[in-house]
N, C-alpha and C. Protein backbone atom coordinates (compact mmCIF):
# COMPACT_ATOMS: atom_id res chain seq x y z
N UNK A 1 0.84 -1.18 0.00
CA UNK A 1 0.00 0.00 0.00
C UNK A 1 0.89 1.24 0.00
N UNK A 2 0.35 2.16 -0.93
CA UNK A 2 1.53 3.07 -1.31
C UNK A 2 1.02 3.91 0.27
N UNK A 3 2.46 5.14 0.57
CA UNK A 3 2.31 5.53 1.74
C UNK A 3 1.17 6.92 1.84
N UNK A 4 1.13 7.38 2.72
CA UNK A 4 -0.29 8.88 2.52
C UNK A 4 1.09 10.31 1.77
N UNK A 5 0.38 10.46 0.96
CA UNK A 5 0.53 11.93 0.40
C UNK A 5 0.37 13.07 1.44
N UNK A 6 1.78 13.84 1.82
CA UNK A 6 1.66 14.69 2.40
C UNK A 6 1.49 15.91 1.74
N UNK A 7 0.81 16.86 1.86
CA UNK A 7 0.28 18.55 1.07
C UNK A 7 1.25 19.09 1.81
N UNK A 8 2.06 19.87 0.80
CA UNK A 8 3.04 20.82 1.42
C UNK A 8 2.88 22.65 0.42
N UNK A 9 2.41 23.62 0.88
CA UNK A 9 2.56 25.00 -0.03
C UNK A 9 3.90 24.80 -0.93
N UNK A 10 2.97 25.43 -2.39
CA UNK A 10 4.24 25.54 -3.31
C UNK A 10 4.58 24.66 -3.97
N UNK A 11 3.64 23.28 -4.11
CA UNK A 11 3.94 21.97 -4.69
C UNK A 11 2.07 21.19 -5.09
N UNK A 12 1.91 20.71 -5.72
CA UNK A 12 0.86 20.37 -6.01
C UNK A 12 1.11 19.06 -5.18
N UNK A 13 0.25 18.16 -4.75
CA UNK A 13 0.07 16.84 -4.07
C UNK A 13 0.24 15.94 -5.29
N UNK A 14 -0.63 16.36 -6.37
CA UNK A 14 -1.06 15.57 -6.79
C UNK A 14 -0.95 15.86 -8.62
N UNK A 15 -0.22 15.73 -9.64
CA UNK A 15 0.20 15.60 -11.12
C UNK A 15 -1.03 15.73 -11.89
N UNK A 16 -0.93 16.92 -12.46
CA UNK A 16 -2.18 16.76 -13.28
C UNK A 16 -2.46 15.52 -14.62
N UNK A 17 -1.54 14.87 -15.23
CA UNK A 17 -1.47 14.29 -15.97
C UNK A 17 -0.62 12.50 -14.96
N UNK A 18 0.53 12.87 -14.57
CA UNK A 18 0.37 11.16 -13.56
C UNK A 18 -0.57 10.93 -12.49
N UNK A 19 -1.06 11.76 -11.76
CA UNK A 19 -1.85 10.95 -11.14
C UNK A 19 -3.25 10.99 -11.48
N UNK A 20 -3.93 10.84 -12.36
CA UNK A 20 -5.21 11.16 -12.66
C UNK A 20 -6.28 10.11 -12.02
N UNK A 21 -5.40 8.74 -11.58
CA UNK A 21 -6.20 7.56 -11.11
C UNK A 21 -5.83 7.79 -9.86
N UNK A 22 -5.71 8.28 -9.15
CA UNK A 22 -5.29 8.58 -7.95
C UNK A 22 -6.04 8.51 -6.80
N UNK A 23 -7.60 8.17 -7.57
CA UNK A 23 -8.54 8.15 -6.60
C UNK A 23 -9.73 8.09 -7.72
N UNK A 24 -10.04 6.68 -8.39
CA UNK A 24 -10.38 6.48 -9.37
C UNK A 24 -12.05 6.98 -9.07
N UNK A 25 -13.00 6.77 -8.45
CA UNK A 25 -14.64 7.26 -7.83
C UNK A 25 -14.34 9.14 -8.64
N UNK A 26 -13.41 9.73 -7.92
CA UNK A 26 -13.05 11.43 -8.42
C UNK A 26 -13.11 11.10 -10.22
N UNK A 27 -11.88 10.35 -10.04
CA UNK A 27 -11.48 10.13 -12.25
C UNK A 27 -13.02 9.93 -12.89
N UNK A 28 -14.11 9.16 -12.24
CA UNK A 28 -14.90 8.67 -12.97
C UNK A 28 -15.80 9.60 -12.99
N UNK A 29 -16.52 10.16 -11.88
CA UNK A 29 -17.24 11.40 -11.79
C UNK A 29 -16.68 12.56 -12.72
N UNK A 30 -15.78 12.90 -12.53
CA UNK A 30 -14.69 14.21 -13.44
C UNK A 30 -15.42 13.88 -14.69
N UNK A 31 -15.02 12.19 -15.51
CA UNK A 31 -15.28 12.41 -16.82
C UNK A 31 -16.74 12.20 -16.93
N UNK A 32 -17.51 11.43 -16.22
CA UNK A 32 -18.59 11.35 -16.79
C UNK A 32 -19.93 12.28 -16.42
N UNK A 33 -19.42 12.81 -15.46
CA UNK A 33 -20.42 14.07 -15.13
C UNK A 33 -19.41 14.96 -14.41
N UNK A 34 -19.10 15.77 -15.54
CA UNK A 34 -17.79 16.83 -14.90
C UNK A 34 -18.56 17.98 -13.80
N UNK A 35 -19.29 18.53 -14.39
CA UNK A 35 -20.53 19.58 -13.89
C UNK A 35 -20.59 19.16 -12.34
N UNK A 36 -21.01 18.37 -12.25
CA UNK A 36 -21.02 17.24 -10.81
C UNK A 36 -19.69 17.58 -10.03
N UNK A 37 -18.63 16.97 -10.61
CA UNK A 37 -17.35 17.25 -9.73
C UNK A 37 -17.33 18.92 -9.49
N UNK A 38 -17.56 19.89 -10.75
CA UNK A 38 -17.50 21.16 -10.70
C UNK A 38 -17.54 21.58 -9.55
N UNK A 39 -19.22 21.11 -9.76
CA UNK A 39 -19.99 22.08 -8.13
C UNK A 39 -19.82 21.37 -6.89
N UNK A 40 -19.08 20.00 -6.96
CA UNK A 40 -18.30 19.91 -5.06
C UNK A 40 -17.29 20.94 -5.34
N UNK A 41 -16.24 20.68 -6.24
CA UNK A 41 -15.08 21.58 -5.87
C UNK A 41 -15.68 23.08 -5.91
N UNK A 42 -15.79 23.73 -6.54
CA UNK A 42 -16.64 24.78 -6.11
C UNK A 42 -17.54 25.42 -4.93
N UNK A 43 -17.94 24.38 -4.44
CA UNK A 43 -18.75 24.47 -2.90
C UNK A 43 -17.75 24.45 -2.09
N UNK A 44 -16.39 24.22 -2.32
CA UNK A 44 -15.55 23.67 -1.19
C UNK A 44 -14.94 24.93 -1.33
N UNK A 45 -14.72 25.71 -2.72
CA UNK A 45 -13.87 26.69 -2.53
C UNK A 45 -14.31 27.61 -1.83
N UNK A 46 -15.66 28.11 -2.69
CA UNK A 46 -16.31 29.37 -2.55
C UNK A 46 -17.36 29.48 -1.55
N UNK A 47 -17.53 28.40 -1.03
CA UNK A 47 -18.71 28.34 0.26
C UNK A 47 -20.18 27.93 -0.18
N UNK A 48 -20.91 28.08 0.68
CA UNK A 48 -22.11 27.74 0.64
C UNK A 48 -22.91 29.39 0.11
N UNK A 49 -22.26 30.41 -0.38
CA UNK A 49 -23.47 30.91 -0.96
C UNK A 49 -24.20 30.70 -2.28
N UNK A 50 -23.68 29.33 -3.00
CA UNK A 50 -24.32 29.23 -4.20
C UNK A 50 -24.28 27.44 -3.89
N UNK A 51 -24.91 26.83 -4.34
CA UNK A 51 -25.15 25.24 -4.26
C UNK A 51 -24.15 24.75 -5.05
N UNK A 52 -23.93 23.25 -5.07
CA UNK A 52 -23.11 22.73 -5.87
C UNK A 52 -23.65 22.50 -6.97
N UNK A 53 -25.80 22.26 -7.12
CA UNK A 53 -25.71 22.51 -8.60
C UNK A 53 -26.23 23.32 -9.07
N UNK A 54 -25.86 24.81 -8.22
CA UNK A 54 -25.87 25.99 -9.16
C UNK A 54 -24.57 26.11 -9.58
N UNK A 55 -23.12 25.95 -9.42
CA UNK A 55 -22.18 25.81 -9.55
C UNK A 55 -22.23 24.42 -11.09
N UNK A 56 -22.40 23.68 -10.75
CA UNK A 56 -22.49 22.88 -11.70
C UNK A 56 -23.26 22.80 -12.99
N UNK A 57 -24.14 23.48 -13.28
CA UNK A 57 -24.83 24.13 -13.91
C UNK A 57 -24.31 25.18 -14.78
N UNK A 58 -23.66 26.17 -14.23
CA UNK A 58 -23.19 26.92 -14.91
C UNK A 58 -22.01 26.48 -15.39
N UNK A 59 -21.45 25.20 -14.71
CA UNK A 59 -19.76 24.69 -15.81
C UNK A 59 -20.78 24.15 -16.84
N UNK A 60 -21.70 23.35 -16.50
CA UNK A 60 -22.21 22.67 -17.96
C UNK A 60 -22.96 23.71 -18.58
N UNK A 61 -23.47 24.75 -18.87
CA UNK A 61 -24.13 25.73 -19.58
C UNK A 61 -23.02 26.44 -20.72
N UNK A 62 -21.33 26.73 -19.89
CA UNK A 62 -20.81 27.06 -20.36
C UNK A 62 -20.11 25.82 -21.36
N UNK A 63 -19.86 24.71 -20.61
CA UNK A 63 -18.99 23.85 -21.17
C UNK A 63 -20.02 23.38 -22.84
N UNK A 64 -21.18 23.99 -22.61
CA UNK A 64 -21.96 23.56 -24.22
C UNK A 64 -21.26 24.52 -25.35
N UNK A 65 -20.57 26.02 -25.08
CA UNK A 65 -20.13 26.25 -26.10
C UNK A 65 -18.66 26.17 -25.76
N UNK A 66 -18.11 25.67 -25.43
CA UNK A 66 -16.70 25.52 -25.08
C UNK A 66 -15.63 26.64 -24.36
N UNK A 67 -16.59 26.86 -23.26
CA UNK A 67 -16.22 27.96 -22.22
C UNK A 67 -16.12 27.50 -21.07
N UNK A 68 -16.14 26.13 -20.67
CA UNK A 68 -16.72 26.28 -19.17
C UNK A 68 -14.92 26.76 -18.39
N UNK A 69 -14.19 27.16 -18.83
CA UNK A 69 -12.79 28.21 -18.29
C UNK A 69 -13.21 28.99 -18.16
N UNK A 70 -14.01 29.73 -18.14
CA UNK A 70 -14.66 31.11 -18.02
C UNK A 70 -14.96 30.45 -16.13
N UNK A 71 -15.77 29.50 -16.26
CA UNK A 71 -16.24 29.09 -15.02
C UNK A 71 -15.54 28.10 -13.73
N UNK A 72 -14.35 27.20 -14.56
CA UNK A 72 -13.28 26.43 -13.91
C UNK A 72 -12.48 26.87 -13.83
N UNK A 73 -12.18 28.10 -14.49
CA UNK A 73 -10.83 29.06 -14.16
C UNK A 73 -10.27 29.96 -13.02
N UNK A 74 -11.29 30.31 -12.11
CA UNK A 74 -11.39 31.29 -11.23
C UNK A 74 -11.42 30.11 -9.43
N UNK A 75 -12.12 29.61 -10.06
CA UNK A 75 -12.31 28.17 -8.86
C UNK A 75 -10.88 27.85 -8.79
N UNK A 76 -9.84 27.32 -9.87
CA UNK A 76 -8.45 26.56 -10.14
C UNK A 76 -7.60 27.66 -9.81
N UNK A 77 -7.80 29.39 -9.71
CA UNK A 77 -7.01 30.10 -9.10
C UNK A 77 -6.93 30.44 -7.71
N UNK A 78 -8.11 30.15 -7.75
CA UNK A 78 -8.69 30.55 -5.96
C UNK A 78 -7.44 29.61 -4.85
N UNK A 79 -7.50 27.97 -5.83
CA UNK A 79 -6.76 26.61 -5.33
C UNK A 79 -5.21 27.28 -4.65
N UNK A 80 -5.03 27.87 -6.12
CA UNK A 80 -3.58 27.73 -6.65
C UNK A 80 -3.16 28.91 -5.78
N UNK A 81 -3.85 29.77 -5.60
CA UNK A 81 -3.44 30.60 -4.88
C UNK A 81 -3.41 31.07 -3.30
N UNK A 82 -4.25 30.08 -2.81
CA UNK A 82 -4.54 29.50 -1.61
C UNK A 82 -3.51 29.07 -0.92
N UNK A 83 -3.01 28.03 -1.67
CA UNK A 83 -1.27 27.29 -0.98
C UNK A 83 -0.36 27.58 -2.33
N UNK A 84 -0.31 28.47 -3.23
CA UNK A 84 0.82 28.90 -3.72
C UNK A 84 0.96 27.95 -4.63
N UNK A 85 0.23 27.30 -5.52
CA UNK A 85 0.99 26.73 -6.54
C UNK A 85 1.04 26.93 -7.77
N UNK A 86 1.69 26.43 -8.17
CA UNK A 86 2.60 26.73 -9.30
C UNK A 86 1.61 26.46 -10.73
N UNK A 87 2.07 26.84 -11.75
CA UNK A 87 0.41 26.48 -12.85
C UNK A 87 0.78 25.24 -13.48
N UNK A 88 -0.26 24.30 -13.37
CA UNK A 88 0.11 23.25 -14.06
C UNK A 88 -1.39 23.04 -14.98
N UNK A 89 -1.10 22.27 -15.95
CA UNK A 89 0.37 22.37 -16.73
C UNK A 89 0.64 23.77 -16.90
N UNK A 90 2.34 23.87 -17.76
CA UNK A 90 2.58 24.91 -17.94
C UNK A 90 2.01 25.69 -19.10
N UNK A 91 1.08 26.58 -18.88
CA UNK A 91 0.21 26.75 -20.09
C UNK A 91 1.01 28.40 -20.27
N UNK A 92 1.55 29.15 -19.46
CA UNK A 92 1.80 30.16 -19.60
C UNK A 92 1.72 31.30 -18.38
N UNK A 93 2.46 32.46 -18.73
CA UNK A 93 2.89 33.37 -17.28
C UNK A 93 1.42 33.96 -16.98
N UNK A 94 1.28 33.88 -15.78
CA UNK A 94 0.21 34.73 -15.30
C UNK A 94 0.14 36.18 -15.25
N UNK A 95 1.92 36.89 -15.23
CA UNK A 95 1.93 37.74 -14.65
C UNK A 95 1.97 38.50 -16.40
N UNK A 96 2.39 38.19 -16.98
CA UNK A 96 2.35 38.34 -18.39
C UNK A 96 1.34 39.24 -18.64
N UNK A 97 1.74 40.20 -19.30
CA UNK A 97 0.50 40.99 -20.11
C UNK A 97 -0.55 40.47 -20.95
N UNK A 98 -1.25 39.88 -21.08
CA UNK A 98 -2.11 39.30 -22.46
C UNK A 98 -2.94 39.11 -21.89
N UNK A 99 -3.97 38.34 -22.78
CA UNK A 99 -5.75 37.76 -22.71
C UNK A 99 -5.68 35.96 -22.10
N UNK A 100 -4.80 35.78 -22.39
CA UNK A 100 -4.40 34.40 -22.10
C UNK A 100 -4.32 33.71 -19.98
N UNK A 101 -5.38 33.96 -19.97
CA UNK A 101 -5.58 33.23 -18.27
C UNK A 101 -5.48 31.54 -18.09
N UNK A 102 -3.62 30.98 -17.59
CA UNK A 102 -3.41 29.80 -17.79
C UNK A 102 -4.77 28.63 -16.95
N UNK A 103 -5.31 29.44 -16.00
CA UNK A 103 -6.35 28.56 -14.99
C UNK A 103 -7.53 28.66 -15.90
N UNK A 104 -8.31 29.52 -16.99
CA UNK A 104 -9.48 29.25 -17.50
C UNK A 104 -8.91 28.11 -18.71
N UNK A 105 -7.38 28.94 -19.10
CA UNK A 105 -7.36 27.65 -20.80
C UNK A 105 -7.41 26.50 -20.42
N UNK A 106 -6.54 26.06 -19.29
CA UNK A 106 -6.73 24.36 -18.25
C UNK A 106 -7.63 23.86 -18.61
N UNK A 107 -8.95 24.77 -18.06
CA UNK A 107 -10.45 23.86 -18.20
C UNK A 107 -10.78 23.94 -19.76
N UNK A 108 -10.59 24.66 -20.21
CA UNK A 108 -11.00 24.96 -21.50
C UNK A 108 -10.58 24.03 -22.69
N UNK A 109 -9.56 23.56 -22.74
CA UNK A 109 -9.00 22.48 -23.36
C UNK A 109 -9.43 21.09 -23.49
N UNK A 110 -9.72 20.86 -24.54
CA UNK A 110 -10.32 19.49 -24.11
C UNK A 110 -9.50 18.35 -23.58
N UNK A 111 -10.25 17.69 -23.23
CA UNK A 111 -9.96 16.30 -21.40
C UNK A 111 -9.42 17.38 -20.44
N UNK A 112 -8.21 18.21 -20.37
CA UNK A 112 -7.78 19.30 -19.84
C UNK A 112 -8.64 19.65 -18.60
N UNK A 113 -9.79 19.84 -19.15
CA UNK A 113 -10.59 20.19 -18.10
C UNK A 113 -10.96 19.23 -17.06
N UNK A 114 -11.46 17.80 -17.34
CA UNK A 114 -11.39 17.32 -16.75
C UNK A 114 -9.95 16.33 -15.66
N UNK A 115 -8.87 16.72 -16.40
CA UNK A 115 -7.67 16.16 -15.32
C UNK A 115 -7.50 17.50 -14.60
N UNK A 116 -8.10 18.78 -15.16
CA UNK A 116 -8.00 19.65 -13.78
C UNK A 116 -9.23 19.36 -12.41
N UNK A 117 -10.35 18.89 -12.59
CA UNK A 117 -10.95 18.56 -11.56
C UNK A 117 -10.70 17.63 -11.32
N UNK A 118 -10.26 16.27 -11.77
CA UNK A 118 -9.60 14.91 -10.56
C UNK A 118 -8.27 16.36 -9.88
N UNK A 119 -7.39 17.02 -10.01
CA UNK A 119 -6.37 16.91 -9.44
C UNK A 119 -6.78 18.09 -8.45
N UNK A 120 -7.71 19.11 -9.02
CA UNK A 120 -8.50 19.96 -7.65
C UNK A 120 -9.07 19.27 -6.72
N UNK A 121 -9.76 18.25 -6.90
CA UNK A 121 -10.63 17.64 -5.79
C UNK A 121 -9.78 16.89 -5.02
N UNK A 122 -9.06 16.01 -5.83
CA UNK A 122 -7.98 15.28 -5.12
C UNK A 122 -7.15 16.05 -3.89
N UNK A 123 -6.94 17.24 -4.36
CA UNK A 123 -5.99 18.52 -3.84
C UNK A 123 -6.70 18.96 -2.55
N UNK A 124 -8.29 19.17 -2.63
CA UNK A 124 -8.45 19.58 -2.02
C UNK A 124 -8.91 18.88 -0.59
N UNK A 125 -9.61 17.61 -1.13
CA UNK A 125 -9.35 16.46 -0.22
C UNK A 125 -8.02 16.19 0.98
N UNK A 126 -7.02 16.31 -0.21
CA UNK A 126 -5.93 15.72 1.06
C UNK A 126 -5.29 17.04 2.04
N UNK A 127 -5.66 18.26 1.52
CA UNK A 127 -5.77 19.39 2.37
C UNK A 127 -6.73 19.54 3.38
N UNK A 128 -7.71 18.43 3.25
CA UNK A 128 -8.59 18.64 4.11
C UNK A 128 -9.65 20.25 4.31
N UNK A 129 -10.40 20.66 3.31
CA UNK A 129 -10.53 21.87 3.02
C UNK A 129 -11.90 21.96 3.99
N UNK A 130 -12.55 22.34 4.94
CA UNK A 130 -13.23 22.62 5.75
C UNK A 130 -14.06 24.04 6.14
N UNK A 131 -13.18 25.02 5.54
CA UNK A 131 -13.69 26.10 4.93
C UNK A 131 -13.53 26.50 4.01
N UNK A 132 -14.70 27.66 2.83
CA UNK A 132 -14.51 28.11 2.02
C UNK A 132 -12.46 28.69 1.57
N UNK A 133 -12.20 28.61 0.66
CA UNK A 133 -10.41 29.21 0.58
C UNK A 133 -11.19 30.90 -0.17
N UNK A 134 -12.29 30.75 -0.92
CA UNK A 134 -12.57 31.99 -1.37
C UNK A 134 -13.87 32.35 -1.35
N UNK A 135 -14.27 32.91 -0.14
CA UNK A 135 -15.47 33.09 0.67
C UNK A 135 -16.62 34.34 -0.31
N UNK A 136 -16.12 34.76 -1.26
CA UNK A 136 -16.67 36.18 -1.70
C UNK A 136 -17.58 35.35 -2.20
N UNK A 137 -18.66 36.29 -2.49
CA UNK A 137 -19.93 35.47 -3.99
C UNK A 137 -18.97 35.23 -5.32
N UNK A 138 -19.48 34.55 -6.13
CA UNK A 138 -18.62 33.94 -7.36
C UNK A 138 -19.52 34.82 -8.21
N UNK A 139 -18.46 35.75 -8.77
CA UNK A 139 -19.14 36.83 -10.02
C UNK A 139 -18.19 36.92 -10.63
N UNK A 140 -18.04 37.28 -11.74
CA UNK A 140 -17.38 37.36 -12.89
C UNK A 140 -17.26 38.92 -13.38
N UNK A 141 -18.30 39.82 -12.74
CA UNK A 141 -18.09 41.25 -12.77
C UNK A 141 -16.81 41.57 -11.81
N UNK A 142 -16.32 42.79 -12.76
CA UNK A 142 -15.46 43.17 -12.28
C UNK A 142 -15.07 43.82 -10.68
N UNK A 143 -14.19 43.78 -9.94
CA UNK A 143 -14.46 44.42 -8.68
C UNK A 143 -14.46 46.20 -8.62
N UNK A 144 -15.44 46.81 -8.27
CA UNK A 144 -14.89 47.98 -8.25
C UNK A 144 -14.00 48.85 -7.49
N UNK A 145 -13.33 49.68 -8.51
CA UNK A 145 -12.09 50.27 -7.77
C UNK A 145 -12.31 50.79 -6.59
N UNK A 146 -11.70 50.43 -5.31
CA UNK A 146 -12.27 51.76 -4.04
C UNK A 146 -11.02 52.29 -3.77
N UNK A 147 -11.34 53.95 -3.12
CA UNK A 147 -9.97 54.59 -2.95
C UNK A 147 -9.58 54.40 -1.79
N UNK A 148 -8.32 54.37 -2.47
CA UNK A 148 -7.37 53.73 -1.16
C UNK A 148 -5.82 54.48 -1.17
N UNK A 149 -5.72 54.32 -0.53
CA UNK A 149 -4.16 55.28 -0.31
C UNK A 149 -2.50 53.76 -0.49
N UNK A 150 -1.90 54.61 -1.18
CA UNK A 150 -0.66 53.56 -1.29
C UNK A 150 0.03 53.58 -0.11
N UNK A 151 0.50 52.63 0.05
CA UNK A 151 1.51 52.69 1.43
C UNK A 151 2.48 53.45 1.80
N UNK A 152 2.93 53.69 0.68
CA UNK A 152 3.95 55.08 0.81
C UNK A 152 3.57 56.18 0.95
N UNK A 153 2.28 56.67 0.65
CA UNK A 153 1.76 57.71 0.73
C UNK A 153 1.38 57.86 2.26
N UNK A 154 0.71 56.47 2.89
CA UNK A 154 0.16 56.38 4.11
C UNK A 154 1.42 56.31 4.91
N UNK A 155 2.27 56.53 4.56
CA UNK A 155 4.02 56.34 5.45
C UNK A 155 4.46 57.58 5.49
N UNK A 156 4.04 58.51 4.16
CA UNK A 156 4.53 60.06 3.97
C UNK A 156 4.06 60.76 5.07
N UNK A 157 2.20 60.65 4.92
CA UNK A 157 1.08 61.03 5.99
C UNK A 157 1.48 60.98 6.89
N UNK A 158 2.27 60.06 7.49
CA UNK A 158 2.20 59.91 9.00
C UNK A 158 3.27 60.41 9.74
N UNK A 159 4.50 60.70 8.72
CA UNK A 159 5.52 61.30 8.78
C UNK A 159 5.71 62.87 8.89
N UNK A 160 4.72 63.25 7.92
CA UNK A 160 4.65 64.62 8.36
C UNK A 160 4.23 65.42 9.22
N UNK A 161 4.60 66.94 9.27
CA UNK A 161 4.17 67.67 10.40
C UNK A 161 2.74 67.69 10.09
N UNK A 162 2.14 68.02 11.29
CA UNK A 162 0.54 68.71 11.28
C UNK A 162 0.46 70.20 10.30
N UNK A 163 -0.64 70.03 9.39
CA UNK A 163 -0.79 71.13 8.81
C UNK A 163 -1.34 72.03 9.62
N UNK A 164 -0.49 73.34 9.63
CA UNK A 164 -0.82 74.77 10.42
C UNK A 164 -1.89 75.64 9.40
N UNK A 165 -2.80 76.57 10.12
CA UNK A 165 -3.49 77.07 8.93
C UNK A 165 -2.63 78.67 8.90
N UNK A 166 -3.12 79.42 8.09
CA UNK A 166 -2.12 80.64 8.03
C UNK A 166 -3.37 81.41 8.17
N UNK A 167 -3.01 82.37 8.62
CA UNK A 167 -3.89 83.89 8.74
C UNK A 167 -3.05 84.69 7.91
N UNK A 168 -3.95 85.54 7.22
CA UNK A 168 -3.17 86.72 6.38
C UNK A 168 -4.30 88.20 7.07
N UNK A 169 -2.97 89.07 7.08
CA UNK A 169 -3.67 90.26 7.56
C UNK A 169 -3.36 91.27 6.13
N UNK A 170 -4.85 92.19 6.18
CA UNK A 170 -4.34 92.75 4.98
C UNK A 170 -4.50 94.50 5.69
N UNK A 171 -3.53 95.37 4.89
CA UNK A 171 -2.90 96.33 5.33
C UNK A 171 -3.98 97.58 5.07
């Protein structure tokens, strides 16, 4: 009996492409009702304010025109960015200027998508995930900007003297 997989930040547990049988019940669900796996992993990320098959629903709504990365993409960053890992496969820089988001093309690709949910669920399993990792509502609208002060600025602020007011006398 092989030994337990320890989760360590900064390393995936689990190979998106070797271990795909890794927990064959996950492999079989993934391919044959992906939507299904969607909305556990999804419920696990994002919490209980949307169901697993409202979550699931919308991967299969999208996955009819070959989008559901629009919808597995944001879930697979939430993961990755949770304990720091690294993008697998290597589809491309995140930090990179372009249109190209390596966590939506993942799902977006065909089978792709599905060896990204065996290796999320798998992932998130042996992390033992117990609370939401990304608690916000799941929207796809943009966040709006709020003002906020840069740190340096809030370091300048605090540094300086108190503003004095001036009196002017006129002659």
């Amino acid at each position: 009996m092989a030994a337990p997989r320890v989760a360590k930040d900064g390393a995936w547990t689990f190979d998106i492409f070797a271990d795909l049988f890794a927990d064959p019940a996950v492999c079989l669900i993934s391919y044959c009702l992906p939507c299904v796996q969607y909305g556990m992993n999804a419920e696990r990320v994002h919490g209980p304010a949307e169901s697993c098959p409202s979550h699931g629903l919308k991967y299969c709504l999208y996955g009819c025109v070959c989008l559901c990365g629009l919808v597995g993409g944001p879930t697979r960053k939430a993961v990755r960015h949770a304990y720091k890992l690294p993008i697998q496969p290597p589809l491309g820089d995140e930090t990179a200027t372009g249109i190209v988001n390596p966590d939506c093309l993942t799902h977006t690709i065909p089978c792709t998508g599905c060896f990204a949910l065996c290796q999320e669920s798998n992932e998130l399993r042996t992390r033992n995930v117990t609370t939401p990792l990304d608690p916000r509502p799941f929207d796809w609208a943009p966040v709006p900007p709020t003002a906020t002060v840069a740190p340096v600025q809030a370091e300048m602020k605090k540094d300086a003297p108190p503003a004095t007011t001036m009196t002017t006398t006129t002659a």
